[in-house]
N, C-alpha and C. Protein backbone atom coordinates (compact mmCIF):
# COMPACT_ATOMS: atom_id res chain seq x y z
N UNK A 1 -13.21 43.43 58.05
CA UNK A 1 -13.10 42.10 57.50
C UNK A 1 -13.28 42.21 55.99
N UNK A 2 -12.36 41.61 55.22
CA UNK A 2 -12.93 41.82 53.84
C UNK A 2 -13.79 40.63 53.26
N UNK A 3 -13.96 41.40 52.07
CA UNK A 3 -14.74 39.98 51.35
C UNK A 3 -14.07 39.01 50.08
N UNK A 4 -14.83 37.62 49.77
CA UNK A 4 -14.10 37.24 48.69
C UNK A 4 -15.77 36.80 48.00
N UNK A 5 -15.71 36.57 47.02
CA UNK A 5 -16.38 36.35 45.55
C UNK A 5 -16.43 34.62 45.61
N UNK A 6 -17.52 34.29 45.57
CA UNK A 6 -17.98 32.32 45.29
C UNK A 6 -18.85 32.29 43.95
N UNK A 7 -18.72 31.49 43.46
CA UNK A 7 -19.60 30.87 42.47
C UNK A 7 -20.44 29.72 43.27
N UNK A 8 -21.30 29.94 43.14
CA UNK A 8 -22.22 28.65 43.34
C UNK A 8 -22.96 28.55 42.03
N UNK A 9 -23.54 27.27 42.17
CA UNK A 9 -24.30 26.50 41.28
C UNK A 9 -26.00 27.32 41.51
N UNK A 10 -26.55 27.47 40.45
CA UNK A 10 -27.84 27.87 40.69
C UNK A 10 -28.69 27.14 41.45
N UNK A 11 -29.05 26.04 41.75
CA UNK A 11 -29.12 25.38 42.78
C UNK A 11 -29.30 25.18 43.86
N UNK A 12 -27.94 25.62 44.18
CA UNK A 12 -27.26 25.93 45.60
C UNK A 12 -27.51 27.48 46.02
N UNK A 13 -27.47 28.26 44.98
CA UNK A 13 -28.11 29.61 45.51
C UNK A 13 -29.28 30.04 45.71
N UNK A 14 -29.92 29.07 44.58
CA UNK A 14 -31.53 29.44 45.28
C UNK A 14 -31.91 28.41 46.49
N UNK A 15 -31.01 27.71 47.05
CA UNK A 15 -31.90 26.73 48.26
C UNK A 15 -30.63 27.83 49.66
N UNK A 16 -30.00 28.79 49.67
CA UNK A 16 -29.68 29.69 50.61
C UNK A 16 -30.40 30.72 50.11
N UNK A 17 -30.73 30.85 48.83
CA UNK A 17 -32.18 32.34 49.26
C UNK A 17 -33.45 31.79 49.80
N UNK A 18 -33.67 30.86 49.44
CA UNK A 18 -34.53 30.17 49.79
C UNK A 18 -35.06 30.60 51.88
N UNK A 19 -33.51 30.08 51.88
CA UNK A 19 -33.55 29.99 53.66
C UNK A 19 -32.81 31.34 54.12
N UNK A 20 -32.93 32.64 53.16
CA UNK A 20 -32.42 34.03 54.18
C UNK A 20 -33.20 34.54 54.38
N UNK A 21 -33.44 34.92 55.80
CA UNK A 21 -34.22 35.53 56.41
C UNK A 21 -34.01 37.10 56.02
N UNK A 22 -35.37 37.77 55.90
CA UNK A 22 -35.44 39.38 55.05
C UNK A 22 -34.33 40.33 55.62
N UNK A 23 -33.83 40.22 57.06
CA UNK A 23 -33.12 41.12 57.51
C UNK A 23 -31.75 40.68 57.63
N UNK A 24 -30.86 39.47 56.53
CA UNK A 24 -29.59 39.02 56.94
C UNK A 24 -29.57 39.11 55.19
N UNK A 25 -28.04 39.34 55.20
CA UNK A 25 -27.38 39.52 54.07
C UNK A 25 -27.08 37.77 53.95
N UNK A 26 -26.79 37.67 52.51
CA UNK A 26 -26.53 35.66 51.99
C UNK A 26 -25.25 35.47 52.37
N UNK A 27 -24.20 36.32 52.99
CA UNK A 27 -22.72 36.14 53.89
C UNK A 27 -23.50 35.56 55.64
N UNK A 28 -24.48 36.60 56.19
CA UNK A 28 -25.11 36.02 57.15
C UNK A 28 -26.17 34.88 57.12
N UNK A 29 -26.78 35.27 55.96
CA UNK A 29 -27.54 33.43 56.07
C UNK A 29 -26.66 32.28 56.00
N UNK A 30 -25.36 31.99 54.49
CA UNK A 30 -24.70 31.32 55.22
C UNK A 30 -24.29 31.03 55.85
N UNK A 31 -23.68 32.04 56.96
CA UNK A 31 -22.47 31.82 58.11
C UNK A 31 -24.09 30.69 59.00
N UNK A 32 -25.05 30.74 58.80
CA UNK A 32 -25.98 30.59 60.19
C UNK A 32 -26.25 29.01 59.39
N UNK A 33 -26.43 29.39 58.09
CA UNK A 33 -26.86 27.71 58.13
C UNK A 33 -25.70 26.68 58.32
N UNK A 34 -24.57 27.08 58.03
CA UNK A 34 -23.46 26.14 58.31
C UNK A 34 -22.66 26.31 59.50
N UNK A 35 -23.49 27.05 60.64
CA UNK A 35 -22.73 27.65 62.06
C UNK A 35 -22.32 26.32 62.82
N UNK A 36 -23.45 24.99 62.88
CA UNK A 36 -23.47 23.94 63.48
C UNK A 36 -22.73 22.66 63.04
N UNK A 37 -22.72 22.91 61.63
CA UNK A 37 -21.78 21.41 61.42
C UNK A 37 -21.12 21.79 59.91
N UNK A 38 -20.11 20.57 60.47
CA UNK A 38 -19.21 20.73 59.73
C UNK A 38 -18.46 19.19 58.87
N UNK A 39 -18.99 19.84 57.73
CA UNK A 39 -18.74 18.16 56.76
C UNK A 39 -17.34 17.70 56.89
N UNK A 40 -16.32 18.59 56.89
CA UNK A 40 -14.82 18.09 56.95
C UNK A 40 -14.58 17.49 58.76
N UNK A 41 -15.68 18.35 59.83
CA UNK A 41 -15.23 17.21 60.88
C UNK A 41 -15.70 15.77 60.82
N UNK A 42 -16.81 15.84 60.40
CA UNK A 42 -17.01 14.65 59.81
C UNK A 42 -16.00 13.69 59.25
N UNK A 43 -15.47 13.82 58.01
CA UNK A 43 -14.54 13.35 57.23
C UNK A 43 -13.45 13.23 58.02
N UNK A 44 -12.82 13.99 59.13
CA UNK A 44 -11.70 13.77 59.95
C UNK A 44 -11.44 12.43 60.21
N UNK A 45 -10.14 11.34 59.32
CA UNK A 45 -9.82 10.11 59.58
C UNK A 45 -9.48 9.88 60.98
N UNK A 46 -8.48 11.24 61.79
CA UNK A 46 -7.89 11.56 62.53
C UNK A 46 -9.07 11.31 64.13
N UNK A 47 -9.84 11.36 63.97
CA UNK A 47 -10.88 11.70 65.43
C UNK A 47 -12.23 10.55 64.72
N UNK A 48 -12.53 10.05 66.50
CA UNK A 48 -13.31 8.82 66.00
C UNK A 48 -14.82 9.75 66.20
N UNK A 49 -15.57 9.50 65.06
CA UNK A 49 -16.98 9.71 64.90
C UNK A 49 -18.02 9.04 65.94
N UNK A 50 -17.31 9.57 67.52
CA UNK A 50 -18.35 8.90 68.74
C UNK A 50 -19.35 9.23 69.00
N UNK A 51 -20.13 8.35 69.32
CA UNK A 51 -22.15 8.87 69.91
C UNK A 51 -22.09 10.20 70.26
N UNK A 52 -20.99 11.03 71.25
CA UNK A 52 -21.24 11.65 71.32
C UNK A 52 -20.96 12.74 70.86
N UNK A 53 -20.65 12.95 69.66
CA UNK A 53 -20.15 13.94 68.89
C UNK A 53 -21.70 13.37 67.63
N UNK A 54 -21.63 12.72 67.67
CA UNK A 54 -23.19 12.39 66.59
C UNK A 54 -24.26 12.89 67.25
N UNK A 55 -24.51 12.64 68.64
CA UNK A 55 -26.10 13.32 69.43
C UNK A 55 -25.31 14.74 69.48
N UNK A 56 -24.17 15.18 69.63
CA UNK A 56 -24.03 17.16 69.11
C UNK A 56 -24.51 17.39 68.05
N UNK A 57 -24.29 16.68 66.99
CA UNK A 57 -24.27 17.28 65.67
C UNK A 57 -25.59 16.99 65.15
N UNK A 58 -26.56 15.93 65.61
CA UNK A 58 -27.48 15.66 65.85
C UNK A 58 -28.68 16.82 65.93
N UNK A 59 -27.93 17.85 67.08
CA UNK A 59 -29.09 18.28 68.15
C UNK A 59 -28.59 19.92 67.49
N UNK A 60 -27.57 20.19 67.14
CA UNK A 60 -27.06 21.50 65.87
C UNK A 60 -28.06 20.87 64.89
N UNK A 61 -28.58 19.79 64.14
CA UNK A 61 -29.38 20.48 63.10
C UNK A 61 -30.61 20.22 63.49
N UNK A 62 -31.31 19.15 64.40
CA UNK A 62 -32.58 19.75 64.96
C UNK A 62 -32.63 21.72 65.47
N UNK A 63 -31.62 22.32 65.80
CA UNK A 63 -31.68 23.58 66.36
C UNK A 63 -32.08 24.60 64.89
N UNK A 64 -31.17 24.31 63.80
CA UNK A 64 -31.00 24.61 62.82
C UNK A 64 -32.18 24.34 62.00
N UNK A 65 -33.33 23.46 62.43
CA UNK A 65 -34.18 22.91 61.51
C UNK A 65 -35.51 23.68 62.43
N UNK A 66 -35.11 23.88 63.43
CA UNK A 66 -36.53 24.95 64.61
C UNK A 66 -36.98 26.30 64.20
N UNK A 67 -35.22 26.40 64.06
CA UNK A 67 -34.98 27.61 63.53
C UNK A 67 -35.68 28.29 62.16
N UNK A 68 -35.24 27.48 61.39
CA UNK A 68 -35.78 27.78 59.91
C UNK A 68 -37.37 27.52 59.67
N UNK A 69 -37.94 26.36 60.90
CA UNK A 69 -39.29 26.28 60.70
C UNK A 69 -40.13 27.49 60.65
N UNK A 70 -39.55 28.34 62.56
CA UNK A 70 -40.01 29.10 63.29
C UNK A 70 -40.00 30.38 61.93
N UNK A 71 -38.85 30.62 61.36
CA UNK A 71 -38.30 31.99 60.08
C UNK A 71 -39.65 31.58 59.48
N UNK A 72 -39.94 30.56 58.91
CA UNK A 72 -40.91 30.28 57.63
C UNK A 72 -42.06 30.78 58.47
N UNK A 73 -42.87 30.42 59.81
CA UNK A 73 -44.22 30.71 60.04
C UNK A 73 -44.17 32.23 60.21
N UNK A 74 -42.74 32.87 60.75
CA UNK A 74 -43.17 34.40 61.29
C UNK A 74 -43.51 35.24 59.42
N UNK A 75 -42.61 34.64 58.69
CA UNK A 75 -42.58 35.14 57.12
C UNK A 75 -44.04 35.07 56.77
N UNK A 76 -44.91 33.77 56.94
CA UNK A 76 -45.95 33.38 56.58
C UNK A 76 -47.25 34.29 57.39
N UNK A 77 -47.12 34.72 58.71
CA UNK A 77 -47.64 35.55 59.39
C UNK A 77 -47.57 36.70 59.06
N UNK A 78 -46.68 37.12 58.44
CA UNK A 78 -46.68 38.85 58.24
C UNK A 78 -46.96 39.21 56.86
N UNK A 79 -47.43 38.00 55.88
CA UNK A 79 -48.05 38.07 54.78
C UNK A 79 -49.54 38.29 54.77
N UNK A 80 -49.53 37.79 55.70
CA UNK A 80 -51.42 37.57 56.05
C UNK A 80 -52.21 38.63 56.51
């Protein structure tokens, strides 16, 4: 697979270092924080934004938000 080159905003790069876990490269932290949703389905004029596509996308970032809690205490544990 190859790679391509992004600019981000300083910003935006320190709130994905922020959230990479010590053993994933910032290609794998992103792919994980944005694995669950997706702003352009959102925006889709084309497909209606139903309950139940809101309790999915819903329950992708509660998963996404367990996740990153759970990363922060094991990080915080192995400091100690």
């Amino acid at each position: 697979m190859g790679t391509k080159s992004v600019r981000l905003e300083e910003d935006v790069y320190e709130r994905v270092k922020a959230h990479k876990r010590d053993d994933e490269t910032f290609s794998e932290a992103v792919e994980r924080l944005i694995r669950d949703v997706s702003l352009l389905d959102i925006a889709d004029e084309d497909e209606a934004y139903d309950g139940e596509r809101a309790q999915a996308q819903k329950a992708a970032l509660e998963r996404t938000a367990r996740a990153d809690s759970e990363a922060t205490e094991e990080r915080a544990e192995k400091r100690s």
